[in-house]
N, C-alpha and C. Protein backbone atom coordinates (compact mmCIF):
# COMPACT_ATOMS: atom_id res chain seq x y z
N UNK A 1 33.57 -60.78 -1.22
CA UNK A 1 34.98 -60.83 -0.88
C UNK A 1 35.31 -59.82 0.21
N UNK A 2 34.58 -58.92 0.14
CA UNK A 2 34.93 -57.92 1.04
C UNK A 2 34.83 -58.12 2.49
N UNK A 3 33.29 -58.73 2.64
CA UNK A 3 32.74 -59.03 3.92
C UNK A 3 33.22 -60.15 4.31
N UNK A 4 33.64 -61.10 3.72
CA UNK A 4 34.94 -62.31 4.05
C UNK A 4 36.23 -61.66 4.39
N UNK A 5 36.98 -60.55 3.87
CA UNK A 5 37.82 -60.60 4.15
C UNK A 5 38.57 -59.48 5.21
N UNK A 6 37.37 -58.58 5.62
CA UNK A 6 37.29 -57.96 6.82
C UNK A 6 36.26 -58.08 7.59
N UNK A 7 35.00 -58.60 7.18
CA UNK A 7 34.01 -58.41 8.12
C UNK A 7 33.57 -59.76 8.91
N UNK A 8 32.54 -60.31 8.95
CA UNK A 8 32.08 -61.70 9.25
C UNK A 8 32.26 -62.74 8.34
N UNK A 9 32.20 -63.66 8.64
CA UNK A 9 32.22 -64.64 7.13
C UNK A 9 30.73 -65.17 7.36
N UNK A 10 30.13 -65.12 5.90
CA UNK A 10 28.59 -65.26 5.93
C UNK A 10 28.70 -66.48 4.87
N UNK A 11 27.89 -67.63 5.36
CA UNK A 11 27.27 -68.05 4.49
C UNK A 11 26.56 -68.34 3.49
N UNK A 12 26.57 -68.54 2.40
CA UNK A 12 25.62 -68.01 1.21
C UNK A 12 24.01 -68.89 1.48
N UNK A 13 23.20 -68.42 1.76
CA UNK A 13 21.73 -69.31 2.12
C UNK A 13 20.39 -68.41 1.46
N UNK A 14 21.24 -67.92 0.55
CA UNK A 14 19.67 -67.27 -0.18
C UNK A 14 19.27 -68.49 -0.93
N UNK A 15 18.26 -68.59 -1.54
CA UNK A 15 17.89 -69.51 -2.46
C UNK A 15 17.99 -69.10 -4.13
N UNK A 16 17.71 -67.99 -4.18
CA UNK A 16 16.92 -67.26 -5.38
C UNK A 16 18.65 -66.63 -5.74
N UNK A 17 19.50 -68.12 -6.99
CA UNK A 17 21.03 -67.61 -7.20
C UNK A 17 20.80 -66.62 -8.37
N UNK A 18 20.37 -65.68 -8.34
CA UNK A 18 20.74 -64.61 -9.44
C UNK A 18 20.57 -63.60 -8.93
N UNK A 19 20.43 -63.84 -7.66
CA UNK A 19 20.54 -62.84 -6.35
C UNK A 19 21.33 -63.06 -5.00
N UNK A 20 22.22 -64.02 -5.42
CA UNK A 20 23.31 -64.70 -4.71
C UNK A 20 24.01 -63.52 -3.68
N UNK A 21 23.89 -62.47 -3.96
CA UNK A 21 24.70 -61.41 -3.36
C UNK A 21 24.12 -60.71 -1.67
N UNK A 22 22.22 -61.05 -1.79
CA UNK A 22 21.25 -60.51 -1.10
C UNK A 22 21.77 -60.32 0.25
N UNK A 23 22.10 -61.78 0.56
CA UNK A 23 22.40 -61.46 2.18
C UNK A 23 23.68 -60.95 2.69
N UNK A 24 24.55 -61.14 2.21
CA UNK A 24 25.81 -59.57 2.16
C UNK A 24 25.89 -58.79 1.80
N UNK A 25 24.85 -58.10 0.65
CA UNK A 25 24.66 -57.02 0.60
C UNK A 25 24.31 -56.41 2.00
N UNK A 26 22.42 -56.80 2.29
CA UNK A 26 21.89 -56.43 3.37
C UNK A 26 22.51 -56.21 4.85
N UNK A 27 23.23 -57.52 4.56
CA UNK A 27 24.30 -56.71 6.15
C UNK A 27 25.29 -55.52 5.76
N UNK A 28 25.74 -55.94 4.80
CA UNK A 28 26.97 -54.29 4.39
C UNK A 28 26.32 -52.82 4.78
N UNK A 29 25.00 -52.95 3.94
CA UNK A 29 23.69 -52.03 3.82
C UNK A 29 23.17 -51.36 5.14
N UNK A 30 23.06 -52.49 6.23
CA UNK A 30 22.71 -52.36 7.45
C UNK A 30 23.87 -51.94 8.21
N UNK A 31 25.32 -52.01 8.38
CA UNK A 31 26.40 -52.00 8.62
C UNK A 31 26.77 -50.74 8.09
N UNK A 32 26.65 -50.12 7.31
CA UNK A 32 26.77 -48.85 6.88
C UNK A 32 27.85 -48.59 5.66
N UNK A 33 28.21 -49.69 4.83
CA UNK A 33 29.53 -50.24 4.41
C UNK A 33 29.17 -49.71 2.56
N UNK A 34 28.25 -49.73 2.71
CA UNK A 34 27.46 -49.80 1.20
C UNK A 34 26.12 -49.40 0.90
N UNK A 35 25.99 -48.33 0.05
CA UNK A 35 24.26 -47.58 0.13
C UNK A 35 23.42 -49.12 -1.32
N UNK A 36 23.62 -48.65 -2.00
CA UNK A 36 22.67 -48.97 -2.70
C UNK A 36 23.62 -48.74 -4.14
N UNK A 37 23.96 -50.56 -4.27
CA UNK A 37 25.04 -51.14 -5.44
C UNK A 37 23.52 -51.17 -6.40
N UNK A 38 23.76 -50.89 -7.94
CA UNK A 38 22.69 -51.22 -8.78
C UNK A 38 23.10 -52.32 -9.94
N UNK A 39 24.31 -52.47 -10.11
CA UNK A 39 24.59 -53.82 -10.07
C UNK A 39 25.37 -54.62 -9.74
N UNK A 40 24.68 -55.91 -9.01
CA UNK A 40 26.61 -56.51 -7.96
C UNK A 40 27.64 -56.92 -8.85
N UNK A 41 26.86 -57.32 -10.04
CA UNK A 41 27.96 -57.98 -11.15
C UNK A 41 28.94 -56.86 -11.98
N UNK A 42 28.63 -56.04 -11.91
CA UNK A 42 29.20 -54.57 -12.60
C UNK A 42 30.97 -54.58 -12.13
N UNK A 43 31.54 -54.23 -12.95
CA UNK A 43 32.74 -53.61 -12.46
C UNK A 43 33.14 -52.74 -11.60
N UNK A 44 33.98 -52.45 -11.01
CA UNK A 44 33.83 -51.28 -10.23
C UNK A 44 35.57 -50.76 -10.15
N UNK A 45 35.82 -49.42 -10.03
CA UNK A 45 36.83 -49.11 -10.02
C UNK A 45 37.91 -49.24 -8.58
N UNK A 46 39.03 -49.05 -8.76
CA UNK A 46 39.91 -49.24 -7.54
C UNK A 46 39.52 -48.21 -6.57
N UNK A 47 39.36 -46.36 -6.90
CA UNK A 47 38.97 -46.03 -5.73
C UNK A 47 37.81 -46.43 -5.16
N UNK A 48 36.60 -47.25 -5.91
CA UNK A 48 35.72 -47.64 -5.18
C UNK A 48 35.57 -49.09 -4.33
N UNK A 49 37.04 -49.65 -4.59
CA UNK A 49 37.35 -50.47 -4.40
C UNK A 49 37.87 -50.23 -2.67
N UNK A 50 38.68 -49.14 -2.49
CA UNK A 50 39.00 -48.45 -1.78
C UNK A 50 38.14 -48.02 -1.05
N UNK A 51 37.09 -46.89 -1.09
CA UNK A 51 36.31 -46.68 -0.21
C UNK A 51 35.79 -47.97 0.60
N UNK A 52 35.18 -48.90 -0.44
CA UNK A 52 34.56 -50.02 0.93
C UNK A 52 35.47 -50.82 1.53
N UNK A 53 36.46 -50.88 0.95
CA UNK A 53 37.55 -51.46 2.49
C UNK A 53 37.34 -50.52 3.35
N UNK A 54 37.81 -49.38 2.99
CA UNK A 54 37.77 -48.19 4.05
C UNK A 54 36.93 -48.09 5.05
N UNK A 55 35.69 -48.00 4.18
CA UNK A 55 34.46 -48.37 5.18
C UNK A 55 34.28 -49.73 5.91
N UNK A 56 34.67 -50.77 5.13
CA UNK A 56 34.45 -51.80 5.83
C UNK A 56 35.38 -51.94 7.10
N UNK A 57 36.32 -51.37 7.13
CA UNK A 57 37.57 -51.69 8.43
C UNK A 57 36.55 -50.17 9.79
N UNK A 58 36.36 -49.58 9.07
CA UNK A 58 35.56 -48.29 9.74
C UNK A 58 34.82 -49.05 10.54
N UNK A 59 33.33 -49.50 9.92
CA UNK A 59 32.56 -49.78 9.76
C UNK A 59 32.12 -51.73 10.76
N UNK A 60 32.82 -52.33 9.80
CA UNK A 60 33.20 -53.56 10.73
C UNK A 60 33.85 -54.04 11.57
N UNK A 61 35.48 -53.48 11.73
CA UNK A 61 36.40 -53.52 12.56
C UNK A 61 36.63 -52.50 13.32
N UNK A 62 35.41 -51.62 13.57
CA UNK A 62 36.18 -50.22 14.39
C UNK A 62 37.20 -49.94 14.20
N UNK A 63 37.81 -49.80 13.44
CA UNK A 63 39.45 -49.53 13.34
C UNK A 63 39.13 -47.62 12.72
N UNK A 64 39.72 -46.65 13.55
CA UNK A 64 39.93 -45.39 13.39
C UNK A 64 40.71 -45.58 11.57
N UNK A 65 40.18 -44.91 10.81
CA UNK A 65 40.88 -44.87 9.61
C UNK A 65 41.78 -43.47 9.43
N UNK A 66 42.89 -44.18 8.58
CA UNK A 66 44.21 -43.81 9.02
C UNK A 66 44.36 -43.08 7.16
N UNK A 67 44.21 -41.32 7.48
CA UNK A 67 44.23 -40.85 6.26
C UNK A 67 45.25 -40.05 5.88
N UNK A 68 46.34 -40.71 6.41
CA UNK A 68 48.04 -39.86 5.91
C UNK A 68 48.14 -40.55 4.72
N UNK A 69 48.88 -39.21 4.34
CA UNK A 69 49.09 -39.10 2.71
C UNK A 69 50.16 -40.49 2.78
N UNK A 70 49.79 -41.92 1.72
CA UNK A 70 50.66 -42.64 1.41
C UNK A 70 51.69 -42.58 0.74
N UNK A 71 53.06 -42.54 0.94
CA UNK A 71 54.13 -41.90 0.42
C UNK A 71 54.87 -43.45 -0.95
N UNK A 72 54.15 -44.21 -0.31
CA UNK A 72 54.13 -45.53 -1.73
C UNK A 72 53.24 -44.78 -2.98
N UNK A 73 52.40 -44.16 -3.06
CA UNK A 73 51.74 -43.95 -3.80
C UNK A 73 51.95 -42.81 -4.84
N UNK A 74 52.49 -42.65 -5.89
CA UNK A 74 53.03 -41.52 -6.62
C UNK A 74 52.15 -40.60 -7.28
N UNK A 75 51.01 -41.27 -7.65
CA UNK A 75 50.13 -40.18 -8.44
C UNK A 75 48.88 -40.06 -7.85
N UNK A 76 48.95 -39.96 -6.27
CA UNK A 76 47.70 -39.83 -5.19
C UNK A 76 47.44 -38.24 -5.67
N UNK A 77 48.21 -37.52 -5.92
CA UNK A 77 47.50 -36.28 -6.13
C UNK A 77 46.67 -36.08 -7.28
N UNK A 78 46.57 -37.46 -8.07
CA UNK A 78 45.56 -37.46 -9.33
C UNK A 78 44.11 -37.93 -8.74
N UNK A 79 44.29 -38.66 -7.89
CA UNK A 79 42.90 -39.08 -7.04
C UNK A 79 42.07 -38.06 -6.91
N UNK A 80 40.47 -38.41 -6.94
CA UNK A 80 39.75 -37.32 -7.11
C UNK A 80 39.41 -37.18 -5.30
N UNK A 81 39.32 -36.03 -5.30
CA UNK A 81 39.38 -36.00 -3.45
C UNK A 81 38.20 -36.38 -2.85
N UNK A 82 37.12 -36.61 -3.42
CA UNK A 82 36.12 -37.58 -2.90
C UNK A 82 37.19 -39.43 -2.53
N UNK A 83 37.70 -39.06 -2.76
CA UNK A 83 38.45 -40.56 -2.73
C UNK A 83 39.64 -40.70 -1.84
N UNK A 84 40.22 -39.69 -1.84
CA UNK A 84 41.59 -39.56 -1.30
C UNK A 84 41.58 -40.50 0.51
N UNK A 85 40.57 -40.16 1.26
CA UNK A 85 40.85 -40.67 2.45
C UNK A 85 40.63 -41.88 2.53
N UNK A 86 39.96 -42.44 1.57
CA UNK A 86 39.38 -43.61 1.34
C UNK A 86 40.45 -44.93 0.74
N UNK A 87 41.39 -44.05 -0.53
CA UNK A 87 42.92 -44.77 -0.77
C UNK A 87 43.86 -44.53 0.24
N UNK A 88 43.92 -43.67 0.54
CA UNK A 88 44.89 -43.82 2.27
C UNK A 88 44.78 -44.69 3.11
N UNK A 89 43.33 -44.67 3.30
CA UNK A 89 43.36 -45.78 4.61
C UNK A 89 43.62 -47.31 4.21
N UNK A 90 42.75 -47.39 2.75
CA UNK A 90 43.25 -48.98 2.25
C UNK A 90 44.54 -48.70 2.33
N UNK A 91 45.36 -48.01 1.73
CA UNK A 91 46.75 -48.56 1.17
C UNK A 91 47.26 -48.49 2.71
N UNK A 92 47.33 -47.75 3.62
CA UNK A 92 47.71 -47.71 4.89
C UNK A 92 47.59 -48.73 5.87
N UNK A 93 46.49 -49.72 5.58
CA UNK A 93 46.23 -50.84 6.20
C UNK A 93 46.85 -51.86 5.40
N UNK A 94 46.96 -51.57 4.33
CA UNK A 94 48.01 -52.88 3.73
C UNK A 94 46.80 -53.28 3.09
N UNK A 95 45.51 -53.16 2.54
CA UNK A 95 44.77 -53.65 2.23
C UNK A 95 44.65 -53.97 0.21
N UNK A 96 45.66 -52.68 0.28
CA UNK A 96 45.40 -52.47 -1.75
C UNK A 96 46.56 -51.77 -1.88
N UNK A 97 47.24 -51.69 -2.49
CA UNK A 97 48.60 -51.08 -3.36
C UNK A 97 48.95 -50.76 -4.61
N UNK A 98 49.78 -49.73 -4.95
CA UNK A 98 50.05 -49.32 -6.32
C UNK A 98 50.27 -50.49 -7.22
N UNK A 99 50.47 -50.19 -8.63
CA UNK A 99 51.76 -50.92 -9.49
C UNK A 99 53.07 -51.16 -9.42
N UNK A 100 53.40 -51.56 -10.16
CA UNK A 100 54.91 -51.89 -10.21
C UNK A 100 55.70 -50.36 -10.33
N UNK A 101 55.07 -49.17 -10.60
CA UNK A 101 54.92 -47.85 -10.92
C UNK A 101 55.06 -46.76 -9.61
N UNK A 102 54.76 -47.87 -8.88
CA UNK A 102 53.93 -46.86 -7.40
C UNK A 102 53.02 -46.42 -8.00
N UNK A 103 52.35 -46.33 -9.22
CA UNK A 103 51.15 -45.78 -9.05
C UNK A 103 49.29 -46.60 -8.56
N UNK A 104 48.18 -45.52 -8.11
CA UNK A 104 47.23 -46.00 -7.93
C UNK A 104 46.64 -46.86 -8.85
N UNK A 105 46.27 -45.93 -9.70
CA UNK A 105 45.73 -46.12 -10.79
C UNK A 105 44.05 -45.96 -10.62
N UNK A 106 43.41 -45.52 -9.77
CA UNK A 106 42.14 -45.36 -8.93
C UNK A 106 41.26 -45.24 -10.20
N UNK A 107 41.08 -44.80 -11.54
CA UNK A 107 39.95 -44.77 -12.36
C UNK A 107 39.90 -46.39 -13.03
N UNK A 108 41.08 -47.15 -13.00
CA UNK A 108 41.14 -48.64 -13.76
C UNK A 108 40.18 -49.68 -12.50
């Protein structure tokens, strides 16, 4: 979803589907977007949800990422600061947004 929805749109042409993910991984991987997921099916949280937009607009769209404090966002100062520039720039691009709360919610 990610690489569809900022990066290239890739076709799925692996063969081997319980590894359906291979060839968007490897470009993300190569692209600099994503080190090393250990599982694609796993959950993952909103700030990490966050970082790879982040990276991906970085990363795929050259786009300078934009890390002013989001003033939609009410409990950004709960964000763990490994994260902080990373929810800025999503929420700043319009990419991800609070609750009905204004809040993040970055550990859900």
């Amino acid at each position: 979803l990610l690489n569809n929805s900022i990066g290239g749109k890739q076709a799925p042409n692996y063969k081997n589907s319980e590894e359906w993910y291979k060839p968007t991984f490897d470009y993300l991987k190569q692209k600099g977007v994503i080190t090393n997921i250990q599982n694609p099916n796993a959950e993952i949280t909103r700030n990490e949800m966050a970082k790879y937009l982040s990276l991906g607009l970085e990363k795929l769209k050259n786009q300078k990422i934009d890390t002013t404090t989001p003033t939609s966002i009410k409990d950004f100062n709960a964000i763990p600061n490994e994260y902080k520039d990373y929810v800025a720039s999503a929420v700043n691009a319009g990419l991800i947004k609070g609750d009905e709360h204004q809040n993040f919610n970055g550990s859900k």
